[in-house]
C-alpha atoms as a PDB file:
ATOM      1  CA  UNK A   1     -49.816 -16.133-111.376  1.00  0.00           C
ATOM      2  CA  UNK A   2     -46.224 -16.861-111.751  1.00  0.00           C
ATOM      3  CA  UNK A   3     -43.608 -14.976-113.227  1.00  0.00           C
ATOM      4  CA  UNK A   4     -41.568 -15.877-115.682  1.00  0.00           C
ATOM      5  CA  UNK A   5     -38.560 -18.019-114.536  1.00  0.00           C
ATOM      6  CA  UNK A   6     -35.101 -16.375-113.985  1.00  0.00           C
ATOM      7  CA  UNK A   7     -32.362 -19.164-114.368  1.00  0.00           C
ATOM      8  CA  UNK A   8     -29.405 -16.741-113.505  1.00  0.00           C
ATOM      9  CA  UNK A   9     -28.794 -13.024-113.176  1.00  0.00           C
ATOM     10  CA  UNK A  10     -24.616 -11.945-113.172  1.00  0.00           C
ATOM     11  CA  UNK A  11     -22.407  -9.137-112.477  1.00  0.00           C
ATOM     12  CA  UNK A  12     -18.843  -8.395-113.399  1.00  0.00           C
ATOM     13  CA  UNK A  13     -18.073 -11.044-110.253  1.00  0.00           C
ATOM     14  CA  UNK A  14     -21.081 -12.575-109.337  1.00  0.00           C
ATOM     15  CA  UNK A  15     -23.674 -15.529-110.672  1.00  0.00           C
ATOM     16  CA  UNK A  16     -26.690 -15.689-109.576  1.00  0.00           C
ATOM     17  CA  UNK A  17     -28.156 -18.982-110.640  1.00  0.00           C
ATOM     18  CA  UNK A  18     -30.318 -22.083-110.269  1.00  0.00           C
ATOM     19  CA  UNK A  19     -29.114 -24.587-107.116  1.00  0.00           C
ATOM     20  CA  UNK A  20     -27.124 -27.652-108.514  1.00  0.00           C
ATOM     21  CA  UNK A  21     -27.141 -30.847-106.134  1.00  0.00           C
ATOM     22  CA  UNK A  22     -23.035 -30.113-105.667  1.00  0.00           C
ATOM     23  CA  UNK A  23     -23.949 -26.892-103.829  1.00  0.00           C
ATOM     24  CA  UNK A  24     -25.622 -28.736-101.102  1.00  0.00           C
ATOM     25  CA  UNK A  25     -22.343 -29.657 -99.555  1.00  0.00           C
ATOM     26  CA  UNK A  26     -21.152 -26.334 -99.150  1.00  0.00           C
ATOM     27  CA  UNK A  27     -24.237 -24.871 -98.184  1.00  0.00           C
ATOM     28  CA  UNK A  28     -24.952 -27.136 -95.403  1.00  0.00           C
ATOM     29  CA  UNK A  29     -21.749 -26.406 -93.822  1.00  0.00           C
ATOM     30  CA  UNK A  30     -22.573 -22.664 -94.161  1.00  0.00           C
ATOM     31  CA  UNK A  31     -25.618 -23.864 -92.405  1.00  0.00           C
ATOM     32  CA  UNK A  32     -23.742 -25.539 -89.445  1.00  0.00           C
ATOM     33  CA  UNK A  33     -21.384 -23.108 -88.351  1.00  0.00           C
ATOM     34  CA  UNK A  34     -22.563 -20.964 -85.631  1.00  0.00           C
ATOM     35  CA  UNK A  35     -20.549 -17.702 -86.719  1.00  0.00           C
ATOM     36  CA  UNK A  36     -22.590 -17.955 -89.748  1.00  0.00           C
ATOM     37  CA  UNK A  37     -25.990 -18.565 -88.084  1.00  0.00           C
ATOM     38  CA  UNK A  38     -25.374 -16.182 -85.286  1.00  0.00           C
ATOM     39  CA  UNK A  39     -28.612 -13.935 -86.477  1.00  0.00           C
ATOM     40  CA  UNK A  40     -30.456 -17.322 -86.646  1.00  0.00           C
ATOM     41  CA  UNK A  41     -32.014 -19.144 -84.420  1.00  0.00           C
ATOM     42  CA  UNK A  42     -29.676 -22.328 -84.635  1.00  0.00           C
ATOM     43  CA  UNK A  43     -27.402 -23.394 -86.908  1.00  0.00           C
ATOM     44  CA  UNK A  44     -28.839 -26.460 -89.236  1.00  0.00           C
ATOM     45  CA  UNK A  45     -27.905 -30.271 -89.260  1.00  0.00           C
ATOM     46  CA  UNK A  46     -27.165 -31.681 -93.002  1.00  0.00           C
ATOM     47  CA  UNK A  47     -31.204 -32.910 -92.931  1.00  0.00           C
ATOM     48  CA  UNK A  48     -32.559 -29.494 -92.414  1.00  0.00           C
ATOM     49  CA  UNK A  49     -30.149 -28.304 -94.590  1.00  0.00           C
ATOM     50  CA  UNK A  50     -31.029 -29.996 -97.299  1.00  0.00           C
ATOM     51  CA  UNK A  51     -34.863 -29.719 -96.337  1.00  0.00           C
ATOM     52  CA  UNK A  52     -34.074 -25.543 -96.731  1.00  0.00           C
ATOM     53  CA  UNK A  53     -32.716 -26.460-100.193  1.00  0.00           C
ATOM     54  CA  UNK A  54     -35.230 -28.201-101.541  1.00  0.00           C
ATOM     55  CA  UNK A  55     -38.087 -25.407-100.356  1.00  0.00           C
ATOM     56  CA  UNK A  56     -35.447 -22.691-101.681  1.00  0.00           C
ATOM     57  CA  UNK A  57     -35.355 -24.794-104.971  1.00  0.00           C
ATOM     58  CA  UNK A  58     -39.418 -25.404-105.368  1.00  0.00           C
ATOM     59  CA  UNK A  59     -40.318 -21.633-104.587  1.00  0.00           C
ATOM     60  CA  UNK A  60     -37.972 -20.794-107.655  1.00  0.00           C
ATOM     61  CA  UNK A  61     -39.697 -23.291-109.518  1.00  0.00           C
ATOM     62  CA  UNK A  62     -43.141 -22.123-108.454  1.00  0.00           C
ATOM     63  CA  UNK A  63     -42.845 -18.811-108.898  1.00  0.00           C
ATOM     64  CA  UNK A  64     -40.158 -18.346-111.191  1.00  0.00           C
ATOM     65  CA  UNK A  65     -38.115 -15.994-108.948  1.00  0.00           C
ATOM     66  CA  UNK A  66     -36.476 -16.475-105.335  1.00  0.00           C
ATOM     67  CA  UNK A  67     -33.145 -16.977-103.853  1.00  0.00           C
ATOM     68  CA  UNK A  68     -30.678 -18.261-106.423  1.00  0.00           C
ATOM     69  CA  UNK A  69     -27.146 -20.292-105.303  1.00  0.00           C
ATOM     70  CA  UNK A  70     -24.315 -17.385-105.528  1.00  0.00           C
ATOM     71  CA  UNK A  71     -21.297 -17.664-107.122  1.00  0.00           C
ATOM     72  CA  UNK A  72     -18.228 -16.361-107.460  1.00  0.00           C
ATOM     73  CA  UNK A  73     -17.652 -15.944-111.638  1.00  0.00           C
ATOM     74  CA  UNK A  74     -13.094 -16.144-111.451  1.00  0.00           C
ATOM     75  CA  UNK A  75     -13.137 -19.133-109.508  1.00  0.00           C
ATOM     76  CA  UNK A  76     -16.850 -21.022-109.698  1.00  0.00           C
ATOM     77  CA  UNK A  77     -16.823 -20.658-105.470  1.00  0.00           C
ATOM     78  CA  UNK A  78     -20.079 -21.418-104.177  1.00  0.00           C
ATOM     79  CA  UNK A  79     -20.442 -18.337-101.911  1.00  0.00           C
ATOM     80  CA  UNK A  80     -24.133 -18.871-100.360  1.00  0.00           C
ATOM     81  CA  UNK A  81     -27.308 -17.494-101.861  1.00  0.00           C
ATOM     82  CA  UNK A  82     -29.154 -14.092-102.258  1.00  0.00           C
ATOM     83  CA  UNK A  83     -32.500 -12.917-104.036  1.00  0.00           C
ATOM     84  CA  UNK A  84     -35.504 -12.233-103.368  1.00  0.00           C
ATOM     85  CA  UNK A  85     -38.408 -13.890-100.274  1.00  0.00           C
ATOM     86  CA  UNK A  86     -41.808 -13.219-100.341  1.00  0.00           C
ATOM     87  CA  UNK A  87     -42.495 -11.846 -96.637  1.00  0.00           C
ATOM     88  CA  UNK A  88     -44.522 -14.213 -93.902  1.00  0.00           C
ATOM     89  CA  UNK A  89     -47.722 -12.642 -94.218  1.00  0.00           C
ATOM     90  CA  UNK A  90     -48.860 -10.358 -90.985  1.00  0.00           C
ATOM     91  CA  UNK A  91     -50.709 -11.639 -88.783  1.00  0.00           C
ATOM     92  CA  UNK A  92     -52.980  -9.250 -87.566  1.00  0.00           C
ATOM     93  CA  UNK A  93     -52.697  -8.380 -83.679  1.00  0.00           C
ATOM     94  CA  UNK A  94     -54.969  -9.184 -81.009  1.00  0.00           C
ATOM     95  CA  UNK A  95     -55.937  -7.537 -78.245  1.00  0.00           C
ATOM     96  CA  UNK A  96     -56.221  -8.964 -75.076  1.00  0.00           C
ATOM     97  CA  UNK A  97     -58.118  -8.027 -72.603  1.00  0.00           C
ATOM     98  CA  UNK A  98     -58.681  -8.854 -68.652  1.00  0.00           C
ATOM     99  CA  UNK A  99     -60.713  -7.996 -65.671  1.00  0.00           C
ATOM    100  CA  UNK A 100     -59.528  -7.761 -62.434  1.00  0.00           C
ATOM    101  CA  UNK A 101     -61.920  -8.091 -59.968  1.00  0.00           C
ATOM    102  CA  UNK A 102     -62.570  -4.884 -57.692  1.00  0.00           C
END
């Protein structure tokens, strides 16, 4: 069951809000530079950029919660995003076992 959306969330500095289709720009070159992707696997072209997006912007519409665009209140800077991912579920572990012939 979903929740009940949350369009934005804000602190003193911060907004937390829904993605607009300006804040792809800036967020795929977030995506492309290496220093930022460094704890990713690869940094992404402008298609899987966008592709991110628009999963980022359906699980927010699904279930009414996720990761919201972040911006900076004084000036309206797009800064990234931050929220809230539901975990890959575990998978469990198997065990493997061999023979070796004696």
């Amino acid at each position: 069951m979903a929740s009940p959306p949350v369009d934005d969330l804000s602190t003193a500095r911060l907004l937390l809000r829904r993605w607009k289709p300006s804040d792809r720009e800036p967020f795929a070159g977030l995506n492309a530079d290496p220093a930022v992707m460094r704890s990713f696997p690869s940094p992404l072209t402008r298609a899987c950029s966008d592709a991110l997006a628009d999963r980022i912007e359906a699980d927010l519409a699904r279930d009414g919660w996720g990761l919201w665009a972040l911006q900076e209140r004084a000036t309206s800077l797009f800064l990234g995003f931050a929220g809230l991912a539901q975990p890959p579920p575990r998978r469990p572990r198997s065990r493997s076992t061999s023979t070796t012939p004696t």
